[in-house]
C-alpha atoms as a PDB file:
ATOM      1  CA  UNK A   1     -80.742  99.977 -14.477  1.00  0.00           C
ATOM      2  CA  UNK A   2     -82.784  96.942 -16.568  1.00  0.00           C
ATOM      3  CA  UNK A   3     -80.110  94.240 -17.320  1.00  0.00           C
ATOM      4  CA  UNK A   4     -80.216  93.585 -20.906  1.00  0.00           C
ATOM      5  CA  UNK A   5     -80.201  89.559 -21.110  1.00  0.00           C
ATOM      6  CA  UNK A   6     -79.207  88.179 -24.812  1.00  0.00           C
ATOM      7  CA  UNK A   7     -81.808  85.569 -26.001  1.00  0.00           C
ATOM      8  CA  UNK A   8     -79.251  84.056 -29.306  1.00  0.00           C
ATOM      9  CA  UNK A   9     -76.733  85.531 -31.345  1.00  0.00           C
ATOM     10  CA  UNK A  10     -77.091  85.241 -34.613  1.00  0.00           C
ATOM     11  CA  UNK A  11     -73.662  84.991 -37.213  1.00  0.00           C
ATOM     12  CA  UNK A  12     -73.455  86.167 -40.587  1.00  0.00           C
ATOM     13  CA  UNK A  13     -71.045  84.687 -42.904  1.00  0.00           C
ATOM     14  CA  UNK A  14     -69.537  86.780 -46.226  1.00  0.00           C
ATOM     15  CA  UNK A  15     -71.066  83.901 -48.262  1.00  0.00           C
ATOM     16  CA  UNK A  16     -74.722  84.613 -47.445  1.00  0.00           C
ATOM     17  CA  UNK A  17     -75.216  81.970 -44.940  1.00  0.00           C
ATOM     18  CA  UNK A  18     -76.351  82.372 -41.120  1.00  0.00           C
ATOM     19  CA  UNK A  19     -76.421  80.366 -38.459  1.00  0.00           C
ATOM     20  CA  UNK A  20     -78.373  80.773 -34.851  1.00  0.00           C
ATOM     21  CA  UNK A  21     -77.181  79.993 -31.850  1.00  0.00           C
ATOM     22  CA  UNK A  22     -79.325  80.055 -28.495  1.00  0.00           C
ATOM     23  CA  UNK A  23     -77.512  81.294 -25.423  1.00  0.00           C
ATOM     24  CA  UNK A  24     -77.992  77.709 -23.889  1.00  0.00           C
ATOM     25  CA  UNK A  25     -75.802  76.541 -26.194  1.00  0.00           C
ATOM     26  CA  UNK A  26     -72.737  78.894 -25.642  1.00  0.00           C
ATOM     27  CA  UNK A  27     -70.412  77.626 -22.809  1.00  0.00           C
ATOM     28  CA  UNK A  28     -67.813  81.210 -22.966  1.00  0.00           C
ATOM     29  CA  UNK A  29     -68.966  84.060 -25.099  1.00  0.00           C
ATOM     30  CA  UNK A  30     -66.632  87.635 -25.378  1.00  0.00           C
ATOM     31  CA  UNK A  31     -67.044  90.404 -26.795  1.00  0.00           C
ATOM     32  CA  UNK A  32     -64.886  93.271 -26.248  1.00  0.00           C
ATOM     33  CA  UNK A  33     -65.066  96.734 -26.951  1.00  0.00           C
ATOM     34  CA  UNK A  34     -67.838  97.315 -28.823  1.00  0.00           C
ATOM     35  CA  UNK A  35     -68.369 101.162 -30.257  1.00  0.00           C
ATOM     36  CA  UNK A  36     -70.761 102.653 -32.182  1.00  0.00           C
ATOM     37  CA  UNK A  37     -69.767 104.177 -35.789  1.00  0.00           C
ATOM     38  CA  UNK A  38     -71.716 106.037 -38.335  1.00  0.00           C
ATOM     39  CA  UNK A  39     -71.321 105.324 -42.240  1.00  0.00           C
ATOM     40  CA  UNK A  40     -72.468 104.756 -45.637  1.00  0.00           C
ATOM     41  CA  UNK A  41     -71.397 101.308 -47.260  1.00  0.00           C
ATOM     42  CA  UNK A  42     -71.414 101.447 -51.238  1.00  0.00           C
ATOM     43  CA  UNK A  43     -73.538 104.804 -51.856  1.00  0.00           C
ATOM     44  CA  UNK A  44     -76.527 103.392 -49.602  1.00  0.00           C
ATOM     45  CA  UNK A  45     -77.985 105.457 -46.738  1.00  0.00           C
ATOM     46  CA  UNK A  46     -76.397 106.710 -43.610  1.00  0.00           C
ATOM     47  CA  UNK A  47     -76.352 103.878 -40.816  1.00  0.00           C
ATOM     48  CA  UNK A  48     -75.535 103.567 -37.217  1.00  0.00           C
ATOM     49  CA  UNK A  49     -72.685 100.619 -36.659  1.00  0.00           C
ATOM     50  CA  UNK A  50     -70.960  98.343 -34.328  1.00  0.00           C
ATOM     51  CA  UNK A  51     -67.395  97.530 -34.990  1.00  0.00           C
ATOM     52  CA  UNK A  52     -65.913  94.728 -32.020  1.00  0.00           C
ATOM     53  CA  UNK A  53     -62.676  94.947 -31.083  1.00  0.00           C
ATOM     54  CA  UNK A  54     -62.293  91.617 -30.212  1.00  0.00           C
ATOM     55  CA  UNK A  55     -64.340  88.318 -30.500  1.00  0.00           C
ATOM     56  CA  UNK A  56     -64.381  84.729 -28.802  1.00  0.00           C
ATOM     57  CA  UNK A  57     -67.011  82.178 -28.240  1.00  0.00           C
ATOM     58  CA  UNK A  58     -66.746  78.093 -26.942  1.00  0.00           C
ATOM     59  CA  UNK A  59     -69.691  76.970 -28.678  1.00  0.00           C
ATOM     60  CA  UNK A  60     -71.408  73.445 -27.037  1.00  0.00           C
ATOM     61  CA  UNK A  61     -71.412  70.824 -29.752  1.00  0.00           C
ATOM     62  CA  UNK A  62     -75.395  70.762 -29.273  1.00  0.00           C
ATOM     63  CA  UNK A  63     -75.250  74.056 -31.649  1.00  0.00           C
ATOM     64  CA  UNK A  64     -73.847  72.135 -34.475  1.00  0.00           C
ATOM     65  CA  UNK A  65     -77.171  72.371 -36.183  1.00  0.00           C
ATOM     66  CA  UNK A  66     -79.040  74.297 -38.985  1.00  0.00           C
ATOM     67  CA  UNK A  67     -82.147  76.541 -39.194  1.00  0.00           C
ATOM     68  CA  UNK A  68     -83.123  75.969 -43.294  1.00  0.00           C
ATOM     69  CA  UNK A  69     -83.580  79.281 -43.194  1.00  0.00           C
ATOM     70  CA  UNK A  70     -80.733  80.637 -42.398  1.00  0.00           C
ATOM     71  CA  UNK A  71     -78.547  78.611 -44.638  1.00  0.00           C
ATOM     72  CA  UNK A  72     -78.085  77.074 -48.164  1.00  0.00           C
ATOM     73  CA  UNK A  73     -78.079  73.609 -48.751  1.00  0.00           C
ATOM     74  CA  UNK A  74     -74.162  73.380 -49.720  1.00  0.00           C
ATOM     75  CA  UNK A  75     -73.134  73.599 -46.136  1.00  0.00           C
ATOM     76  CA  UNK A  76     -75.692  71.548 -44.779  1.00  0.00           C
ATOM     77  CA  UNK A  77     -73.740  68.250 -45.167  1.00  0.00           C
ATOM     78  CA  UNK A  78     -70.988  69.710 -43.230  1.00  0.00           C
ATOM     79  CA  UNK A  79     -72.746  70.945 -40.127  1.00  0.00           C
ATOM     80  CA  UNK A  80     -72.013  74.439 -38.533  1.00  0.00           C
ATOM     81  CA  UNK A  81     -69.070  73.537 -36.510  1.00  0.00           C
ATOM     82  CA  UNK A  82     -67.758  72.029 -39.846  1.00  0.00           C
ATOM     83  CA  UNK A  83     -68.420  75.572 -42.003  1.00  0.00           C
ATOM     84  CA  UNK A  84     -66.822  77.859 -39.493  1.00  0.00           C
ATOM     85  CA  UNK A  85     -63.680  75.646 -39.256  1.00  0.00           C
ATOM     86  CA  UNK A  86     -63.467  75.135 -43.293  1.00  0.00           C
ATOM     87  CA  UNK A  87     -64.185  78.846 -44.028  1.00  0.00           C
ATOM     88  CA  UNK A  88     -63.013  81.762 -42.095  1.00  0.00           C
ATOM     89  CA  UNK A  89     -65.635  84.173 -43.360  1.00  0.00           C
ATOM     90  CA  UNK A  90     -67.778  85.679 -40.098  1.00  0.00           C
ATOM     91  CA  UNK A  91     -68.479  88.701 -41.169  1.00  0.00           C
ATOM     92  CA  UNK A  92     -70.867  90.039 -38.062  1.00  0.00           C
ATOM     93  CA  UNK A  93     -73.508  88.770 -35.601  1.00  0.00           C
ATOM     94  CA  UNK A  94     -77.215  90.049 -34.466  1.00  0.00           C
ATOM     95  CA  UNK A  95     -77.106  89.986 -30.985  1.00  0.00           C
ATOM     96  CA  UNK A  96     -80.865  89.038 -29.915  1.00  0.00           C
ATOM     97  CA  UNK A  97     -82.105  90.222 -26.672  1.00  0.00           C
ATOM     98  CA  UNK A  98     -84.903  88.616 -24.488  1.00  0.00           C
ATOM     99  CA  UNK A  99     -86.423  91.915 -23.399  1.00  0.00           C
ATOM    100  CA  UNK A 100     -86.458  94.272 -26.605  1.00  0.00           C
ATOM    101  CA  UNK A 101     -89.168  91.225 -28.952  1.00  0.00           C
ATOM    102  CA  UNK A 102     -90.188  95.200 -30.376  1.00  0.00           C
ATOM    103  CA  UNK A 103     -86.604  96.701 -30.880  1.00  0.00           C
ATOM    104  CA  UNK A 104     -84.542  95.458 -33.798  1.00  0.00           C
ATOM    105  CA  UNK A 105     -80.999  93.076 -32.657  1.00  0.00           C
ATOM    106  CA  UNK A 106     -77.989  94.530 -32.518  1.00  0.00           C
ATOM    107  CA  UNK A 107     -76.015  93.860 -35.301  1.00  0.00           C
ATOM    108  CA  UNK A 108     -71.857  93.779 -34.186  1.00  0.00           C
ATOM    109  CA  UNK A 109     -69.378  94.310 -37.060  1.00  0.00           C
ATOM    110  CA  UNK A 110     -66.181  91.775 -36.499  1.00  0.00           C
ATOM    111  CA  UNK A 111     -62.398  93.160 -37.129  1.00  0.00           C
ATOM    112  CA  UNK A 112     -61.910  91.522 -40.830  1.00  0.00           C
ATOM    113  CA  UNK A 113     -58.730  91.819 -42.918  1.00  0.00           C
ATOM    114  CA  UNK A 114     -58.761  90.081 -46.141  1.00  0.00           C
ATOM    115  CA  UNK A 115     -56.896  86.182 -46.702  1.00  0.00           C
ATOM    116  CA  UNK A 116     -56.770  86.822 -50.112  1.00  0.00           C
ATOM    117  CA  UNK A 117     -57.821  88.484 -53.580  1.00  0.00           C
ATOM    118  CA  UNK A 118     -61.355  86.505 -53.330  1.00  0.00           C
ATOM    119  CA  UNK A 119     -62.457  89.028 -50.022  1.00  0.00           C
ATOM    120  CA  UNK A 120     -63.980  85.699 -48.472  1.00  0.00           C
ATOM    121  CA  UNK A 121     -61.998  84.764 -45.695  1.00  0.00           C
ATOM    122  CA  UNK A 122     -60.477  86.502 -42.998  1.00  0.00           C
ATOM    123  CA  UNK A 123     -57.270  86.794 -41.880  1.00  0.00           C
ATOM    124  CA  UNK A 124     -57.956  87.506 -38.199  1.00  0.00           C
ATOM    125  CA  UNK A 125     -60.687  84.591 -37.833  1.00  0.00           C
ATOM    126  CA  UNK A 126     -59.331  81.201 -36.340  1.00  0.00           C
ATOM    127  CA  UNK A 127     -61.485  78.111 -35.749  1.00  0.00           C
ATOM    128  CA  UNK A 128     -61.209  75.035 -34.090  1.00  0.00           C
ATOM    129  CA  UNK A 129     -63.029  71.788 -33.123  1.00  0.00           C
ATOM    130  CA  UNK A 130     -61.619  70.377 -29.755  1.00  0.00           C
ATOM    131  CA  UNK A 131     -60.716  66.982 -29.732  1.00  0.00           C
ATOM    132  CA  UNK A 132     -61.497  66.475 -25.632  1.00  0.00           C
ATOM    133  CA  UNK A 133     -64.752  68.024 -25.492  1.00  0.00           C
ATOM    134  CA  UNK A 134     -66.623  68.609 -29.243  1.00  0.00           C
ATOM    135  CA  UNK A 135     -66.651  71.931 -28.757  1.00  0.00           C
ATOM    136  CA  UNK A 136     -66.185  74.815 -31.449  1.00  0.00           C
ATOM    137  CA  UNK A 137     -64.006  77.952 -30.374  1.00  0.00           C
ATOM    138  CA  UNK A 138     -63.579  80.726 -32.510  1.00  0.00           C
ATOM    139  CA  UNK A 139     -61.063  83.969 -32.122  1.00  0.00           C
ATOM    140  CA  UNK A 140     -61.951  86.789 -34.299  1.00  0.00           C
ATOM    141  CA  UNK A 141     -59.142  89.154 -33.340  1.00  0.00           C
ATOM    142  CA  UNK A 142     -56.724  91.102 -35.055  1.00  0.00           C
ATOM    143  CA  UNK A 143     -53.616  90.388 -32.618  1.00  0.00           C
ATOM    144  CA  UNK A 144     -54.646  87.211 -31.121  1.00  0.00           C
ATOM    145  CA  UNK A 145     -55.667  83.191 -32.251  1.00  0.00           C
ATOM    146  CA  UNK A 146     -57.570  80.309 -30.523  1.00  0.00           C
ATOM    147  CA  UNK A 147     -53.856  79.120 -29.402  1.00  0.00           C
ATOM    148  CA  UNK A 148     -53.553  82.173 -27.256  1.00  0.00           C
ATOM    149  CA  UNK A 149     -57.161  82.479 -25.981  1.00  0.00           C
ATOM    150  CA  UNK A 150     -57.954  78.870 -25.321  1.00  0.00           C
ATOM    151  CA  UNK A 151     -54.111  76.680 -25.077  1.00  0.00           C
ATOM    152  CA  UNK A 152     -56.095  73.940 -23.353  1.00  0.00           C
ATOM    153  CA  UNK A 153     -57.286  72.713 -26.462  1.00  0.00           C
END
């Protein structure tokens, strides 16, 4: 059985923006119970997807940076770590494996409930920047938060 190593993960947010991460720069990554689903979104064709269960990452702070390709210049100022704490919009990741350069990522759809009437944020998305150690954690969950994941912080 070939071990499937991930080379960087790579988040969407409901905005537009992306942002890469390298598996270097990931200190605790989960995520749980991922299925496979087929559907149609809006009238396009038939896809194969990837719904999560359950999502949480401790993020180093060295991945507080920006590709300018994968975002616009509005949340440059901020930094990553500052855009997922200010907006709770993740919508899914690309995972990117080291072994498949000729097979297209996996793309993993996040549980997402609606904050409000704008369909931006998500309810089940928290985000925090620890004080201690610079580090971003993120919960995308539907019955847990960074408090119960990661208390230490």
């Amino acid at each position: 059985m070939t071990q499937h190593v991930f080379k960087e993960l790579k988040f969407y947010f409901r905005n537009g923006d992306a942002w890469t991460v390298n598996h270097k720069e990931l200190n605790d990554i989960w995520i749980s119970r991922v299925t496979t689903s087929y559907g149609r979104i809006n009238g396009g064709p038939m896809q194969e997807i990837h719904p999560c269960k359950s999502f949480k990452a401790e993020i180093l702070p060295e991945a507080d940076h920006v590709k300018s390709e994968d975002i616009n210049t509005g949340s440059l100022e901020m930094g990553m770590f500052g855009r997922a704490t200010k907006y709770q919009d993740i919508e899914k990741l690309d995972l990117i494996f080291e072994d498949d350069q000729d097979r297209a990522p996996m793309q993993i759809y996040f549980p997402f409930k609606n904050k409000d009437n704008s369909g931006l944020d998500n309810i089940y998305q928290s985000s925090q920047i620890s004080q201690k150690n610079g580090r971003l954690y993120i919960v995308i969950d539907a019955e847990h938060t960074i408090a119960d994941m990661y208390p230490e912080i």
